[in-house]
C-alpha atoms as a PDB file:
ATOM      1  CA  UNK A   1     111.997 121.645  85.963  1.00  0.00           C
ATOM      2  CA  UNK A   2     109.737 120.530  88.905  1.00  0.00           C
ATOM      3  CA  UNK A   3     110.730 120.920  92.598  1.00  0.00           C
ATOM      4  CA  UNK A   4     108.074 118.348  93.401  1.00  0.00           C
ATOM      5  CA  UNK A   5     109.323 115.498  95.558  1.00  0.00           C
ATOM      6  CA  UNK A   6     109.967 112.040  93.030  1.00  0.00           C
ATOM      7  CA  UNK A   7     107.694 110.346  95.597  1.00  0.00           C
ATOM      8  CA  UNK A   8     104.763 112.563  94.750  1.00  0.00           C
ATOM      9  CA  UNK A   9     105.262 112.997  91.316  1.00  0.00           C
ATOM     10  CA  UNK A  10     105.379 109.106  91.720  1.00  0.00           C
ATOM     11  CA  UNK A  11     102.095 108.997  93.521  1.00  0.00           C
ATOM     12  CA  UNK A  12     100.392 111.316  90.762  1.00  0.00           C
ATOM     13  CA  UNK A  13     101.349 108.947  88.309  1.00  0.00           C
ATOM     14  CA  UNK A  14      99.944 106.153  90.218  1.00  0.00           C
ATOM     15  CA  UNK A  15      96.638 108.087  91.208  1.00  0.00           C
ATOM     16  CA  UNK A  16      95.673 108.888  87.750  1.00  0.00           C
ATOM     17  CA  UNK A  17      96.707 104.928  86.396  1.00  0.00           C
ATOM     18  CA  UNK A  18      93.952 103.609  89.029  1.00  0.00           C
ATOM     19  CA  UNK A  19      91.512 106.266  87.755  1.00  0.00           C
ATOM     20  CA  UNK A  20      91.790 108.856  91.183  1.00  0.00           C
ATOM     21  CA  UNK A  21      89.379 112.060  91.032  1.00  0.00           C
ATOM     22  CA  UNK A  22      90.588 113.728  93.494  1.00  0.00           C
ATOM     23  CA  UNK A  23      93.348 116.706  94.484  1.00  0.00           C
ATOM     24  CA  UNK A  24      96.567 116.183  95.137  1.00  0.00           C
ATOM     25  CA  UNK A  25      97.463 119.108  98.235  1.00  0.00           C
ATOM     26  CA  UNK A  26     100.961 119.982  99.099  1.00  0.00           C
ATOM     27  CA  UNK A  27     100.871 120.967 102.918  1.00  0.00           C
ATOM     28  CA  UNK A  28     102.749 123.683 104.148  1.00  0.00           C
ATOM     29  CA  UNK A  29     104.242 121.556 106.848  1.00  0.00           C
ATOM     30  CA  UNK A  30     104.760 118.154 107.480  1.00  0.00           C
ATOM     31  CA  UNK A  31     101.680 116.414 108.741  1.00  0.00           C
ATOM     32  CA  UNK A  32     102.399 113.099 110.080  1.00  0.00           C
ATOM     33  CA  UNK A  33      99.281 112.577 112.212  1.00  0.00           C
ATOM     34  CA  UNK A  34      95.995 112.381 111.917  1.00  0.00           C
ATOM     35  CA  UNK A  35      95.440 115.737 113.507  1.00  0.00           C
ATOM     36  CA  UNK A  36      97.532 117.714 112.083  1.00  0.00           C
ATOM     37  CA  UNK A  37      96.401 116.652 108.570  1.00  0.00           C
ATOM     38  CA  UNK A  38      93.096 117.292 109.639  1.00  0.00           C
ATOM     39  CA  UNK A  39      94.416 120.883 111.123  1.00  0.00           C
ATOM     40  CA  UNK A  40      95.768 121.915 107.958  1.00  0.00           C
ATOM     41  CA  UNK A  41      93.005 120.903 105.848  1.00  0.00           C
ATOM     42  CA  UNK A  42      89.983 122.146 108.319  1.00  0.00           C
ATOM     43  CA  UNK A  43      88.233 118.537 108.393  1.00  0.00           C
ATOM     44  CA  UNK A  44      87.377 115.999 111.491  1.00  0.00           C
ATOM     45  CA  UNK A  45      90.539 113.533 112.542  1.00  0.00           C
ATOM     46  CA  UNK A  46      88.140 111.218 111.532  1.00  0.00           C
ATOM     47  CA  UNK A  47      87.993 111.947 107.900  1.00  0.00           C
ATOM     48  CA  UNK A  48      91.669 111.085 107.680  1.00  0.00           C
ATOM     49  CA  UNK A  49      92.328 107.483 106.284  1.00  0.00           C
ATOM     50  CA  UNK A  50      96.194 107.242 107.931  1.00  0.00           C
ATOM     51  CA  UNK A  51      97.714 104.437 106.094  1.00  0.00           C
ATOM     52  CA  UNK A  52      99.293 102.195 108.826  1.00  0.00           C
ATOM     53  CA  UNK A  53     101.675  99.222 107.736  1.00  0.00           C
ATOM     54  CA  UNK A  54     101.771  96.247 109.487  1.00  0.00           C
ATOM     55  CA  UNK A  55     104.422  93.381 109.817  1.00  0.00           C
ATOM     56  CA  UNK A  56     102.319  90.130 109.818  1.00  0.00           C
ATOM     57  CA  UNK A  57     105.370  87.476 110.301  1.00  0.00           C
ATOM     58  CA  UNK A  58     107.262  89.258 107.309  1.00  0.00           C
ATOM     59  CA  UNK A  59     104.212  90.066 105.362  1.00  0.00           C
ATOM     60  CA  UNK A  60     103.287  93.703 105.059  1.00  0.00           C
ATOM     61  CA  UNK A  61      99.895  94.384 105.995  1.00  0.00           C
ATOM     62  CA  UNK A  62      97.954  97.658 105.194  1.00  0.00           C
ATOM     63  CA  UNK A  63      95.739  98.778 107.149  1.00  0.00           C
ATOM     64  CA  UNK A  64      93.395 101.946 106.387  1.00  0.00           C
ATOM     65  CA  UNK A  65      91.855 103.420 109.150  1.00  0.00           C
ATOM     66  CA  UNK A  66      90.167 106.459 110.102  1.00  0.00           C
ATOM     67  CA  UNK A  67      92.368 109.238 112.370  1.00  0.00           C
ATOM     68  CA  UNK A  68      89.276 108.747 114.970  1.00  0.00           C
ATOM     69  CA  UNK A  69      90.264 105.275 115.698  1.00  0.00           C
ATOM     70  CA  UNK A  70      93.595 103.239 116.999  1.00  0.00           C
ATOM     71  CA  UNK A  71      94.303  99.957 115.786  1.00  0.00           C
ATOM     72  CA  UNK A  72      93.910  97.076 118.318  1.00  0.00           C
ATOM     73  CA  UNK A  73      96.333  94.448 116.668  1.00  0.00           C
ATOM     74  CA  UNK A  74      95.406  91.811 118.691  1.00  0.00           C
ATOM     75  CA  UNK A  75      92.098  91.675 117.359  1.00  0.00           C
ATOM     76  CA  UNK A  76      92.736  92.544 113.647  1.00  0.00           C
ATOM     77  CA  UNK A  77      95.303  89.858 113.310  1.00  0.00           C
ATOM     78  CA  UNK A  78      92.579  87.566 114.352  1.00  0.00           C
ATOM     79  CA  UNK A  79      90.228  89.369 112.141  1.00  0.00           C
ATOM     80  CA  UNK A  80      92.362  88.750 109.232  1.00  0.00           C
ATOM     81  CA  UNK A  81      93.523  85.645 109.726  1.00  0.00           C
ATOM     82  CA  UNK A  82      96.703  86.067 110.713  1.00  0.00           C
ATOM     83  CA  UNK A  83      99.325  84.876 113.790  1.00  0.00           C
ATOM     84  CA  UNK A  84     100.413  88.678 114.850  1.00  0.00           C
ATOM     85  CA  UNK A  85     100.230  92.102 113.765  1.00  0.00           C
ATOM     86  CA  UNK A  86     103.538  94.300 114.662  1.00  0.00           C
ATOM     87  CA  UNK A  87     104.191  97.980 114.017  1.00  0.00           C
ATOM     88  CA  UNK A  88     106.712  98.055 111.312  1.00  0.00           C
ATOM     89  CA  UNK A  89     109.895  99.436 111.687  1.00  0.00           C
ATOM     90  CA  UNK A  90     111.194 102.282 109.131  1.00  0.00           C
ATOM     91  CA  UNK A  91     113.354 100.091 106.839  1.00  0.00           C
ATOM     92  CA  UNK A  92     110.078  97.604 106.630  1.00  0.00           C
ATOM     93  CA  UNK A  93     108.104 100.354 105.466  1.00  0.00           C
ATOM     94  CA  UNK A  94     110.634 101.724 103.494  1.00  0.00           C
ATOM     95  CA  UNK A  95     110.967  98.820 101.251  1.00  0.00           C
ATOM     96  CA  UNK A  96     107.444  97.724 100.990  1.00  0.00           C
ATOM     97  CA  UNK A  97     106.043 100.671 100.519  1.00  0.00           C
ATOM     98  CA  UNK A  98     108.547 102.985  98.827  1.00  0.00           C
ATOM     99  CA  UNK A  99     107.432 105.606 101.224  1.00  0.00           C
ATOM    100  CA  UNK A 100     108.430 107.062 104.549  1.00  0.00           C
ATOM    101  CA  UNK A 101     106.389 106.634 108.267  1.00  0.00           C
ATOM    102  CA  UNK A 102     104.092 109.704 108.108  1.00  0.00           C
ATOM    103  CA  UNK A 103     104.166 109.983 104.509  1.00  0.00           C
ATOM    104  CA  UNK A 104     102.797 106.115 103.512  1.00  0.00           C
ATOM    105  CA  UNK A 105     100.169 106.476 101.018  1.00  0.00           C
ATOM    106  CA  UNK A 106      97.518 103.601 100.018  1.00  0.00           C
ATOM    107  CA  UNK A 107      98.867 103.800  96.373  1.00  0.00           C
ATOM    108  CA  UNK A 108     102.028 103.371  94.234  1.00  0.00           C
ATOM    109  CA  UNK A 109     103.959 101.139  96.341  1.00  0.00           C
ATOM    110  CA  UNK A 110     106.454  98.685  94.584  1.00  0.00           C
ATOM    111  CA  UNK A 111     104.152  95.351  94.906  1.00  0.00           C
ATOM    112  CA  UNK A 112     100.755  94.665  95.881  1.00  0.00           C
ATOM    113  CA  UNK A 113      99.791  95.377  99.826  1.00  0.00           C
ATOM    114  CA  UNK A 114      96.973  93.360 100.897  1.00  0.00           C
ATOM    115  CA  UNK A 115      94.987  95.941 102.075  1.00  0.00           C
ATOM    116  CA  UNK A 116      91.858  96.419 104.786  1.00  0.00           C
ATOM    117  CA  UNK A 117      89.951  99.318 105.790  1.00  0.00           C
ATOM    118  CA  UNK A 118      87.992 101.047 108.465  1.00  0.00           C
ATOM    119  CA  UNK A 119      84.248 101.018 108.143  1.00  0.00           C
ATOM    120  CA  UNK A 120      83.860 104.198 109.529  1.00  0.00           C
ATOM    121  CA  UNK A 121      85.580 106.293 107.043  1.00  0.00           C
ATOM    122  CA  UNK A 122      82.561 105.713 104.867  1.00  0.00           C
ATOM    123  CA  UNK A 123      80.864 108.314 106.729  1.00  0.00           C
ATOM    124  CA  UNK A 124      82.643 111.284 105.517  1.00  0.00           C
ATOM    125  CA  UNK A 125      81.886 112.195 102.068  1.00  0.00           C
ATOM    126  CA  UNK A 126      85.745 113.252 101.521  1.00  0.00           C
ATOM    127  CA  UNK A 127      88.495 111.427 103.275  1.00  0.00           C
ATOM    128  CA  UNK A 128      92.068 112.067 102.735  1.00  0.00           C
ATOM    129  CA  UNK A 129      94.979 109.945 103.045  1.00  0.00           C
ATOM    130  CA  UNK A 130      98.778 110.421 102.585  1.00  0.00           C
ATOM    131  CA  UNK A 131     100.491 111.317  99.133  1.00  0.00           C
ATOM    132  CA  UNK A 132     103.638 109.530  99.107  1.00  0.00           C
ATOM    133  CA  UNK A 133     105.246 112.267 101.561  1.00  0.00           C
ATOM    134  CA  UNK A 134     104.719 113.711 104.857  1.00  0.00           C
ATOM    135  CA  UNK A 135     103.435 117.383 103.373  1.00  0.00           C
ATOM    136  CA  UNK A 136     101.450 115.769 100.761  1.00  0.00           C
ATOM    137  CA  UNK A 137      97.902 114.462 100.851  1.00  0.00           C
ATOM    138  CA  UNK A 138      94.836 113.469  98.319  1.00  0.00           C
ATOM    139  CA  UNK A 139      91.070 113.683  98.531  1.00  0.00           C
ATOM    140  CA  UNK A 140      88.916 110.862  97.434  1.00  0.00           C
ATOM    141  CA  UNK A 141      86.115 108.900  98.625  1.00  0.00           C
ATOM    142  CA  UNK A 142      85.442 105.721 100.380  1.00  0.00           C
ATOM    143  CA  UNK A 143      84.091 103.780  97.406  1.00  0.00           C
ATOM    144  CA  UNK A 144      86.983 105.014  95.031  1.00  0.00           C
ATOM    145  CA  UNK A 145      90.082 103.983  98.181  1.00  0.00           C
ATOM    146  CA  UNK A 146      88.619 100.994  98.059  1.00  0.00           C
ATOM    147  CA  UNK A 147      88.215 100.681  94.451  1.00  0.00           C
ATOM    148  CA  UNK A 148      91.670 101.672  93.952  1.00  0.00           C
ATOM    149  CA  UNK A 149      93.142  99.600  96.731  1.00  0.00           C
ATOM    150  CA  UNK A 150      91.110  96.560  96.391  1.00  0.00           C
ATOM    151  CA  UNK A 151      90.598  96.990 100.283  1.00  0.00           C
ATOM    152  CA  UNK A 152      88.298  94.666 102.437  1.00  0.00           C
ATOM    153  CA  UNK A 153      86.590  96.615 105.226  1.00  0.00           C
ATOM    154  CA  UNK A 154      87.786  95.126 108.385  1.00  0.00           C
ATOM    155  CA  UNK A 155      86.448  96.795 112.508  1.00  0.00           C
ATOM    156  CA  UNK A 156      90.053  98.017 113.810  1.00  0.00           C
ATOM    157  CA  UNK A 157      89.125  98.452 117.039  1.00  0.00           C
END
């Protein structure tokens, strides 16, 4: 019997569908920034793609960014065409991603996110981003997140 949390077991699943190479690390804590992912793991901030969700007028909007930068919304909206860009609230999240603030991944969510990421996490030759959960996280590259998200490289800030 596992004592893995469903939503990682759920992320696995989804990882190895899309074709993921990369480990899946269970943290000993919670690590629901940027830096403390980056703490536990021994890597830059920057080499952490955080998985922000964004409420564009009741349209989730995923943004992947690296844990170096901070999102300007006013300029991404008009970046990506849209009217506004609001944080999302918990129960947003919740229900468009299956997955917790802190914990979002950029995979296995119950319907297609349209999805954009930061330029600059190309630069790191591993980046990690959430598993599913706030103590979980996965290695991968830039080329395979955006592979497997179908993500459209977008400036955030």
């Amino acid at each position: 019997m596992s004592t893995e949390h469903a939503s990682i077991t759920s992320f696995r699943g989804d990882l190895a569908r899309r074709g993921g190479t990369g480990d899946v690390v269970i943290l000993p804590d919670s690590a629901h920034t940027a830096a403390l992912a980056a703490a536990a793991l021994g890597c830059e901030v920057g080499a952490i793609a955080n998985s922000l969700l964004f409420d564009a007028d009741g349209e989730p909007v995923l943004i992947l960014t690296s844990g170096a930068h901070r999102v300007d919304t006013s300029a991404v909206a008009e970046r990506i065409g849209v009217a506004r860009l609001r944080r999302a609230d918990p129960d947003f999240v919740r229900r468009h991603t299956g997955q917790v603030i802190g914990g979002v991944s950029p995979l296995d969510h119950p319907a297609p996110i349209r999805t954009w990421i930061d330029p600059w996490l190309r630069w790191h030759e591993v980046v990690w981003a959430a598993a599913g959960h706030p103590a979980a996280v996965f290695s991968t590259t830039y080329d395979e997140l955006v592979r497997m998200t179908g993500a459209v490289e977008v400036q955030v800030d």
